[in-house]
PDB file of N, CA and C in Angstrom:
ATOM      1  N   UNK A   1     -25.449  55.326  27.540  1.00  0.00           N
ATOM      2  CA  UNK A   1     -25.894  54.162  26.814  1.00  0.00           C
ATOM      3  C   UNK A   1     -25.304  54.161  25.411  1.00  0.00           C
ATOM      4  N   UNK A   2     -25.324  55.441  24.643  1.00  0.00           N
ATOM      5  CA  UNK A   2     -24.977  55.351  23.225  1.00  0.00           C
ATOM      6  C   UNK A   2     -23.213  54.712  23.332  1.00  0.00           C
ATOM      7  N   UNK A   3     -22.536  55.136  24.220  1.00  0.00           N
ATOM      8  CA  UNK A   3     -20.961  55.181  24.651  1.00  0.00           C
ATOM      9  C   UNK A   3     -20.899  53.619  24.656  1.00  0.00           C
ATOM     10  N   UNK A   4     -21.853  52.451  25.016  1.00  0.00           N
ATOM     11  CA  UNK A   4     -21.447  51.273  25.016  1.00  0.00           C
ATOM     12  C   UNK A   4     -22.354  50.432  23.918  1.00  0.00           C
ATOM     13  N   UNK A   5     -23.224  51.618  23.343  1.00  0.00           N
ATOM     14  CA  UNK A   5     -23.746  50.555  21.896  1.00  0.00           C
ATOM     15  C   UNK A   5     -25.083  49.904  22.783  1.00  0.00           C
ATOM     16  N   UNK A   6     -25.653  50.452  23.572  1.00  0.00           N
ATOM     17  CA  UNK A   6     -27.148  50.421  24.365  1.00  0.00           C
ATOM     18  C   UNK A   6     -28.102  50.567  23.725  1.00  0.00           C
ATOM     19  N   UNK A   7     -29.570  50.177  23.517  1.00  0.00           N
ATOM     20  CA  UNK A   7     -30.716  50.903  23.388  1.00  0.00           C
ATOM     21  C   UNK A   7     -31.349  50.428  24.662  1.00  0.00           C
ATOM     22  N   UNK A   8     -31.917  51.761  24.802  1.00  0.00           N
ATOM     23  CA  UNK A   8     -32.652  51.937  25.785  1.00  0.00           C
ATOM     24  C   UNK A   8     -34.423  50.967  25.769  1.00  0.00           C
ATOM     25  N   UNK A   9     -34.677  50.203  26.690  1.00  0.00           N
ATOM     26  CA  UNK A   9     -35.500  49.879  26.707  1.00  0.00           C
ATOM     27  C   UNK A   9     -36.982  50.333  26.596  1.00  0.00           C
ATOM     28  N   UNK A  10     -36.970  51.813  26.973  1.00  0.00           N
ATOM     29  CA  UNK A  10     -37.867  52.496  27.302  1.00  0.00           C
ATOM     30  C   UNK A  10     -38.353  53.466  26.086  1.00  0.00           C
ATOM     31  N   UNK A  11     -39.191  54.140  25.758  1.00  0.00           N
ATOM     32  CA  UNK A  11     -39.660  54.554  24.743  1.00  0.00           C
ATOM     33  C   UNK A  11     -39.717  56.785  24.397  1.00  0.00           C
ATOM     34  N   UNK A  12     -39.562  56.514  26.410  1.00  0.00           N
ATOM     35  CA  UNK A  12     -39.089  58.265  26.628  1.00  0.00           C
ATOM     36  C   UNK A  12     -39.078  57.999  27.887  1.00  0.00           C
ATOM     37  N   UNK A  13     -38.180  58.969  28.227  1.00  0.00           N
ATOM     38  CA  UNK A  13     -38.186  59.180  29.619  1.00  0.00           C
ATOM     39  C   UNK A  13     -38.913  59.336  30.624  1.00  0.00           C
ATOM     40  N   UNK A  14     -39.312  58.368  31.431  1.00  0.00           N
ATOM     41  CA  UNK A  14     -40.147  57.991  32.779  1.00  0.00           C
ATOM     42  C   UNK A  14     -41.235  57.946  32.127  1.00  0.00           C
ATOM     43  N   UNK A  15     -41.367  57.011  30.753  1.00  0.00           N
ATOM     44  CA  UNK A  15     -42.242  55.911  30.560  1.00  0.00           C
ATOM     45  C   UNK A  15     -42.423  54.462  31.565  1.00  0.00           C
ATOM     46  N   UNK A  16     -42.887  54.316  32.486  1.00  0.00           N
ATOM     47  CA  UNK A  16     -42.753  53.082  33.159  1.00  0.00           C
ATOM     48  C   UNK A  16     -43.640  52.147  32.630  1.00  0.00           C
ATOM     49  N   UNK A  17     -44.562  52.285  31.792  1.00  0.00           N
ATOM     50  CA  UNK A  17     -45.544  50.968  31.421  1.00  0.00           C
ATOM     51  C   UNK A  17     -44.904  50.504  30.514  1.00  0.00           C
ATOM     52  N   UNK A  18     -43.927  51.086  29.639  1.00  0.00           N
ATOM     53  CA  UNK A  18     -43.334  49.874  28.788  1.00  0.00           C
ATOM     54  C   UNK A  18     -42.782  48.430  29.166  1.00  0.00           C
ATOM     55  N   UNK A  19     -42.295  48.568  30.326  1.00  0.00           N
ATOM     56  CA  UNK A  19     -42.160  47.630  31.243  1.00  0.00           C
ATOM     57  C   UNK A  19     -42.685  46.863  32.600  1.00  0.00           C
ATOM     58  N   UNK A  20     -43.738  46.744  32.595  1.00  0.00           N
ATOM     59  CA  UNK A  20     -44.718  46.831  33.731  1.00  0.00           C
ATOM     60  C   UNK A  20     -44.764  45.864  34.298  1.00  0.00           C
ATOM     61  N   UNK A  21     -44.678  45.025  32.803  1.00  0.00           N
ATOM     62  CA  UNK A  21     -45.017  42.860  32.733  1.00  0.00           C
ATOM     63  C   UNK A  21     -43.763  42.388  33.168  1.00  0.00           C
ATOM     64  N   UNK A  22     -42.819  42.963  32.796  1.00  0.00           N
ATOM     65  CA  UNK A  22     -41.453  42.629  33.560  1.00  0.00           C
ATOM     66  C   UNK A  22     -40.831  42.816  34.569  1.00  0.00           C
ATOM     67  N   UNK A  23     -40.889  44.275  35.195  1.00  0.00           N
ATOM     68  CA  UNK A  23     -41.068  44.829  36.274  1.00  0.00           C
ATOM     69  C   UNK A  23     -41.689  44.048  37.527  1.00  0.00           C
ATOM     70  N   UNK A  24     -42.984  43.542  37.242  1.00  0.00           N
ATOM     71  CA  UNK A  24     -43.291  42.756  37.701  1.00  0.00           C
ATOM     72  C   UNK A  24     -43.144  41.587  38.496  1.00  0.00           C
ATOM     73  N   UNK A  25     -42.873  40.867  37.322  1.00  0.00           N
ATOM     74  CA  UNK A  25     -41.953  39.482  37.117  1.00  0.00           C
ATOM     75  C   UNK A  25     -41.215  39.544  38.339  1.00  0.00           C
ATOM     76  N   UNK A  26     -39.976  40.166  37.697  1.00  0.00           N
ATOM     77  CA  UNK A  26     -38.766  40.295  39.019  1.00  0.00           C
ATOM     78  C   UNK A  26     -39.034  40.179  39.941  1.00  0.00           C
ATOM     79  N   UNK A  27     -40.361  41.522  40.618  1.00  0.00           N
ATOM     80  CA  UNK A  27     -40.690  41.671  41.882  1.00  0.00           C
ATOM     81  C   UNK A  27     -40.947  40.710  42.459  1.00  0.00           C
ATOM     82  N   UNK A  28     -41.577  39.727  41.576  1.00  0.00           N
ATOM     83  CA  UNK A  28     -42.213  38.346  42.565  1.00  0.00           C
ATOM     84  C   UNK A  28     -41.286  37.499  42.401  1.00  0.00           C
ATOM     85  N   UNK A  29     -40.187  37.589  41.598  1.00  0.00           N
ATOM     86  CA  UNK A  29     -39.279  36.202  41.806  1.00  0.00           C
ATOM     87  C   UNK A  29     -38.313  36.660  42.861  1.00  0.00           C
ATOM     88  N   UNK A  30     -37.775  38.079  43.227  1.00  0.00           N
ATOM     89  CA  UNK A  30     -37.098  38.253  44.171  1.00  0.00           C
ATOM     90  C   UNK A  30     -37.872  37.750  45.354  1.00  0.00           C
ATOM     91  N   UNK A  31     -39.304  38.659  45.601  1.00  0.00           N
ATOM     92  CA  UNK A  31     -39.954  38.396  46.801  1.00  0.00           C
ATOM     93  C   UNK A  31     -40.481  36.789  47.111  1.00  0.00           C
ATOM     94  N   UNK A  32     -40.661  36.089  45.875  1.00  0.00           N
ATOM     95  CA  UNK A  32     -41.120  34.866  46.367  1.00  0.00           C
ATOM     96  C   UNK A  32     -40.171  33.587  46.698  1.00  0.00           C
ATOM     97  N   UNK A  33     -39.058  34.006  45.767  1.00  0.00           N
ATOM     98  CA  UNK A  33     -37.853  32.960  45.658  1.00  0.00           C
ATOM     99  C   UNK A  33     -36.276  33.436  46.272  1.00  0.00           C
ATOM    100  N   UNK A  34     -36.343  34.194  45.605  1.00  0.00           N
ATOM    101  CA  UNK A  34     -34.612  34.869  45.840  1.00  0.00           C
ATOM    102  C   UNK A  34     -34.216  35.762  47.307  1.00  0.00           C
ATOM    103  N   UNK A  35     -35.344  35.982  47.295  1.00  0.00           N
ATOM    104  CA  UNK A  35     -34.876  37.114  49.176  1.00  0.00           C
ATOM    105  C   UNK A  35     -34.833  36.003  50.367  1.00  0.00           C
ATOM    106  N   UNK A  36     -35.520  34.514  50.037  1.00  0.00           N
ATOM    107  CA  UNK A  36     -36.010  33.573  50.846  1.00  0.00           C
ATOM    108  C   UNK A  36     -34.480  32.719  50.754  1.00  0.00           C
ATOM    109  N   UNK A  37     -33.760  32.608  50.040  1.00  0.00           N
ATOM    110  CA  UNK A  37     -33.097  31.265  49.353  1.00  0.00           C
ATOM    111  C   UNK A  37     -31.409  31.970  49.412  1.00  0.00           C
ATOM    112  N   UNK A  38     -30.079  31.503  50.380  1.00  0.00           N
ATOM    113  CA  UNK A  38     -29.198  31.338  50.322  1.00  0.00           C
ATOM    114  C   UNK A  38     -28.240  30.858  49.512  1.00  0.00           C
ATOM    115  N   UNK A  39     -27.923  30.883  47.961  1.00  0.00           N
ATOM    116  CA  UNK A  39     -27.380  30.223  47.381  1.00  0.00           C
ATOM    117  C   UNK A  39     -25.583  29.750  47.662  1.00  0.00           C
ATOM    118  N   UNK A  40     -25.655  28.928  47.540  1.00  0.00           N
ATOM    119  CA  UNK A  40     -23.875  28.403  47.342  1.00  0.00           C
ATOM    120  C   UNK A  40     -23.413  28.603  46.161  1.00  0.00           C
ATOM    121  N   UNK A  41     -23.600  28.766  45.695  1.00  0.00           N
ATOM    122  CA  UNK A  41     -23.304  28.994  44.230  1.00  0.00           C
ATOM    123  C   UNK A  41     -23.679  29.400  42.661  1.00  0.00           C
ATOM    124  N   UNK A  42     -23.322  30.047  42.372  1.00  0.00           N
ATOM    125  CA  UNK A  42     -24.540  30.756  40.932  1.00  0.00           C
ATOM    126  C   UNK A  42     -24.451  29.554  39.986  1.00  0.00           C
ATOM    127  N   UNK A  43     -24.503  28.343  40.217  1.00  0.00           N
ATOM    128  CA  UNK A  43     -25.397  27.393  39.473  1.00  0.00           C
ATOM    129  C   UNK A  43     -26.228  27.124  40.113  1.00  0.00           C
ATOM    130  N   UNK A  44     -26.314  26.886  41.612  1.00  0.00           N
ATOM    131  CA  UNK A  44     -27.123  26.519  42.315  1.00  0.00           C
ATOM    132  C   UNK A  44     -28.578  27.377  42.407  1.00  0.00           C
ATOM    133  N   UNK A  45     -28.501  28.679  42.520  1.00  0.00           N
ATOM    134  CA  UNK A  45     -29.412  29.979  41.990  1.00  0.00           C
ATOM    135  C   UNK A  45     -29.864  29.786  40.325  1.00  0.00           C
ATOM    136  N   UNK A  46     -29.345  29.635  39.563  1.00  0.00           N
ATOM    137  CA  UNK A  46     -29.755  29.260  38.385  1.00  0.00           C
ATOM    138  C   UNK A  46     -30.625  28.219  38.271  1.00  0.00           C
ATOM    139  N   UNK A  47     -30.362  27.074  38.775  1.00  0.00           N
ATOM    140  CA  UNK A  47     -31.107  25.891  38.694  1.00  0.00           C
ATOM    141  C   UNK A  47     -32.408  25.994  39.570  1.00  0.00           C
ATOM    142  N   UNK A  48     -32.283  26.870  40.594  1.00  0.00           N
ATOM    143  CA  UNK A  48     -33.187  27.335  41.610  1.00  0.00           C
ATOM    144  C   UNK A  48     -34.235  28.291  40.964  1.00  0.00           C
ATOM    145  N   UNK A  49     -33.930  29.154  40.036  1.00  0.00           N
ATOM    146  CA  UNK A  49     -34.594  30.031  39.276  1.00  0.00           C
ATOM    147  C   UNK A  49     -35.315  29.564  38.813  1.00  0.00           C
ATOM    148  N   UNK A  50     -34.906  28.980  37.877  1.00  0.00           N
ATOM    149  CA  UNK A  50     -35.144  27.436  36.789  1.00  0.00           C
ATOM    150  C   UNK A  50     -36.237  27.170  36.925  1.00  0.00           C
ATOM    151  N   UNK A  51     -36.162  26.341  37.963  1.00  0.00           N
ATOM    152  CA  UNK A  51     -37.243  25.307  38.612  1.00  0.00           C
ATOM    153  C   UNK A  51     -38.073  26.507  39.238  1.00  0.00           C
ATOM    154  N   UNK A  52     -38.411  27.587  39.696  1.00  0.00           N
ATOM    155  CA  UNK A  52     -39.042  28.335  39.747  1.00  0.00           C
ATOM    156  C   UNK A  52     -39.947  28.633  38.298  1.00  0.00           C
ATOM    157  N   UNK A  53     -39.456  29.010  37.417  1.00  0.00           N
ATOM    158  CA  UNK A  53     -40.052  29.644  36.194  1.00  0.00           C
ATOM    159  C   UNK A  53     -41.027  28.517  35.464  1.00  0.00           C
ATOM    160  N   UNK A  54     -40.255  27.526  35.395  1.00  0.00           N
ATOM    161  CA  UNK A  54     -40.892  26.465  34.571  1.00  0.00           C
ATOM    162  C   UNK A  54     -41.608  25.348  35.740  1.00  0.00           C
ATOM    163  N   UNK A  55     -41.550  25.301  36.952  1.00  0.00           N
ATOM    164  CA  UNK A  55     -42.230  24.475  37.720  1.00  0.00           C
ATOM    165  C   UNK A  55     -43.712  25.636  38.307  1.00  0.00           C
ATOM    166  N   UNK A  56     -43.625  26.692  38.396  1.00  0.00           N
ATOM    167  CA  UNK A  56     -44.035  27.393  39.182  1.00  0.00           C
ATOM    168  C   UNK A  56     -44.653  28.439  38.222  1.00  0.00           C
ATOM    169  N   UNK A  57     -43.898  29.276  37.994  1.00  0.00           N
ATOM    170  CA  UNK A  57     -44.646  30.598  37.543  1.00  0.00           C
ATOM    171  C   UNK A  57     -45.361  30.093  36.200  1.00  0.00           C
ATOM    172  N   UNK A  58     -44.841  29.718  35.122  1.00  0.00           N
ATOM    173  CA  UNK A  58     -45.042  29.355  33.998  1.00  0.00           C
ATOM    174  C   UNK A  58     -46.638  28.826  33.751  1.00  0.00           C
ATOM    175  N   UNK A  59     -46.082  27.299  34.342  1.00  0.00           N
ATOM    176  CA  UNK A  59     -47.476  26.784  34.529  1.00  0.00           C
ATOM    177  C   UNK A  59     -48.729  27.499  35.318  1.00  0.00           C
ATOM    178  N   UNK A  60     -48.349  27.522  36.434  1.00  0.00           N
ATOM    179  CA  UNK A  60     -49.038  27.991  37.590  1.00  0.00           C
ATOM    180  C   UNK A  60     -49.962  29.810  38.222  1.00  0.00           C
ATOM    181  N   UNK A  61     -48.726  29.929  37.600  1.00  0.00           N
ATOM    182  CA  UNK A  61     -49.142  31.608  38.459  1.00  0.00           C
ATOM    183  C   UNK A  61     -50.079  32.651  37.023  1.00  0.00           C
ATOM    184  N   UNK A  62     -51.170  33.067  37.569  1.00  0.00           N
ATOM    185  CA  UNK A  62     -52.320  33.610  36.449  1.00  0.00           C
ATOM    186  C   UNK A  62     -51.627  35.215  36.812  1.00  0.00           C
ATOM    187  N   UNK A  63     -51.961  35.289  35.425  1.00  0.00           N
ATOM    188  CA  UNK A  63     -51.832  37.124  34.547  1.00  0.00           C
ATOM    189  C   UNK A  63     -52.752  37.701  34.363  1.00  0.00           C
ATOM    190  N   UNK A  64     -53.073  38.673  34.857  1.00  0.00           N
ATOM    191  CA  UNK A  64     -54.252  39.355  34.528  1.00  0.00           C
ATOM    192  C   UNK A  64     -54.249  40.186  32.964  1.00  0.00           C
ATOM    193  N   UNK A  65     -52.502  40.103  32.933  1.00  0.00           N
ATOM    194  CA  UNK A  65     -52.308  41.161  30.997  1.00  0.00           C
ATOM    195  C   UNK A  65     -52.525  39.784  30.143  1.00  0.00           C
ATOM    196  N   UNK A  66     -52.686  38.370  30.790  1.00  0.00           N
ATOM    197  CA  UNK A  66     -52.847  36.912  29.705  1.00  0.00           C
ATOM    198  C   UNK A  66     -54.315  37.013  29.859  1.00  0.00           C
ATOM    199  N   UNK A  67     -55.130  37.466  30.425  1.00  0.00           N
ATOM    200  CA  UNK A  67     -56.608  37.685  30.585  1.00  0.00           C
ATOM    201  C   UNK A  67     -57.159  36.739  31.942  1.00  0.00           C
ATOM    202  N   UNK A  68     -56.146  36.327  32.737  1.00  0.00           N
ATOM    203  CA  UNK A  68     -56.020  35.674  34.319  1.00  0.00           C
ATOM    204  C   UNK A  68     -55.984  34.566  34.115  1.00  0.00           C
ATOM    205  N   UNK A  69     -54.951  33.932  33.292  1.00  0.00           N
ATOM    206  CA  UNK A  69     -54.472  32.686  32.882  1.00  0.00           C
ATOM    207  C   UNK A  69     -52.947  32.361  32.843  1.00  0.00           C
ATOM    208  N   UNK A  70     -51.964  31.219  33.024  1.00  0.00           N
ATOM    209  CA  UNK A  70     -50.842  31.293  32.974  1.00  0.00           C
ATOM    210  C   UNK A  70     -50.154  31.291  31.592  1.00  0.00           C
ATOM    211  N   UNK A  71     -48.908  31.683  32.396  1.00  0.00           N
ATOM    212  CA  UNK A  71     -48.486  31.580  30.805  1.00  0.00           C
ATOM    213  C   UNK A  71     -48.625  30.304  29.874  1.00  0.00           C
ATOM    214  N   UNK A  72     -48.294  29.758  30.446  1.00  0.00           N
ATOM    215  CA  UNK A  72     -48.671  28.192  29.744  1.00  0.00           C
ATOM    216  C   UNK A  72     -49.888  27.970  28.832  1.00  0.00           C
ATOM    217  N   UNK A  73     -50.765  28.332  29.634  1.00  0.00           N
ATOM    218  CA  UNK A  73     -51.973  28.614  29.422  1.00  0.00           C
ATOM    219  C   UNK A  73     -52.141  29.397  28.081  1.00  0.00           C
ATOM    220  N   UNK A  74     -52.016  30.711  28.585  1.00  0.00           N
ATOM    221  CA  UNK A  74     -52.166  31.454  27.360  1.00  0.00           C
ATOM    222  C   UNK A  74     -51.573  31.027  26.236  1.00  0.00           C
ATOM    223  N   UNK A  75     -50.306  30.556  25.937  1.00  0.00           N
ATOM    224  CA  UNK A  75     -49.631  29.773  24.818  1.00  0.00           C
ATOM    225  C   UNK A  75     -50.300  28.982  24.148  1.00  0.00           C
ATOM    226  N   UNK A  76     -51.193  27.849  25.076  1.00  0.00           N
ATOM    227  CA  UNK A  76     -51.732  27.124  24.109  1.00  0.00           C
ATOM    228  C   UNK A  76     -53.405  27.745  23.534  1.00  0.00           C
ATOM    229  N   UNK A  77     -53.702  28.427  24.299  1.00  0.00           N
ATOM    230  CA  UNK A  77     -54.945  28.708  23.648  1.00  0.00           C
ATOM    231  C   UNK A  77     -54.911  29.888  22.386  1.00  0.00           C
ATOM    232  N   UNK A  78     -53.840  29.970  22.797  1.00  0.00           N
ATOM    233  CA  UNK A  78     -53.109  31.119  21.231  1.00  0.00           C
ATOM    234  C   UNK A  78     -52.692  30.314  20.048  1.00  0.00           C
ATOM    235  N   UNK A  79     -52.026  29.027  20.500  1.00  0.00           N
ATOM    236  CA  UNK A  79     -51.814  27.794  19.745  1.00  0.00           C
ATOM    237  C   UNK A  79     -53.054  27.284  18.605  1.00  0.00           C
ATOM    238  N   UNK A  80     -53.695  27.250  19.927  1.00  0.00           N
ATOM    239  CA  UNK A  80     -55.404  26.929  19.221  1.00  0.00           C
ATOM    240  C   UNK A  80     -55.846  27.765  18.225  1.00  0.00           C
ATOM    241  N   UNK A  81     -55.955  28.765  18.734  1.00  0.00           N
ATOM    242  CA  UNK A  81     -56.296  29.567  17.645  1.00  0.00           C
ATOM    243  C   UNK A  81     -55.810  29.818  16.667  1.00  0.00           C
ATOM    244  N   UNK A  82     -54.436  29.825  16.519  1.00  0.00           N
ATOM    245  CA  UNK A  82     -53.596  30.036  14.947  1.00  0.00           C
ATOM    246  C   UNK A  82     -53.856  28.404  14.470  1.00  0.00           C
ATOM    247  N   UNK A  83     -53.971  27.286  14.783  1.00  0.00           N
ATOM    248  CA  UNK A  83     -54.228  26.258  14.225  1.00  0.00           C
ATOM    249  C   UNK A  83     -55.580  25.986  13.758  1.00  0.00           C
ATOM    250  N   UNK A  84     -56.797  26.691  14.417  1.00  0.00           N
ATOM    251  CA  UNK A  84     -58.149  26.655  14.243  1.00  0.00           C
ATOM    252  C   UNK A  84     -58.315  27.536  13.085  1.00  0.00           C
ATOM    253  N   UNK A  85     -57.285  28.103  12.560  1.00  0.00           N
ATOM    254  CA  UNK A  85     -58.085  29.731  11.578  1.00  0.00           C
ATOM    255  C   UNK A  85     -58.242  28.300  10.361  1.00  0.00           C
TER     256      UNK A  85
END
């Protein structure tokens, strides 16, 4: 990593919770979208992603680390609150 100007994501070695929320993520966009879906082309996968994240997960799909709310969700009620202080 140092040889190409890397930092390491991780905080020590076979720390895995630094990444847990992301880790995550992936797992369900491979398993829910990408293992299912043939693309023609890496725009076509992009736009497919896309419309996954912001039609689907974003709005839709609850977090138990957002307190079992979407992201969307959580945004605005965080919204709220820095505008309510």
């Amino acid at each position: 990593m140092r040889e190409h100007n890397l930092v390491s994501s991780m905080s020590r070695r076979g720390n895995c919770h630094d990444n847990a929320v992301a880790e995550s993520f992936f797992q369900l966009l491979k398993r829910e979208r990408v293992r299912r879906q043939i693309y023609a082309t890496r725009s076509d996968a992009r736009a497919d992603i896309f419309n996954y994240i912001e039609m689907f997960y974003n709005p839709k799909r609850r977090h138990g680390t957002a307190g079992d709310t979407s992201p969307v969700e959580f945004e605005r009620r965080h919204s709220q609150r820095l505008t309510g202080v």
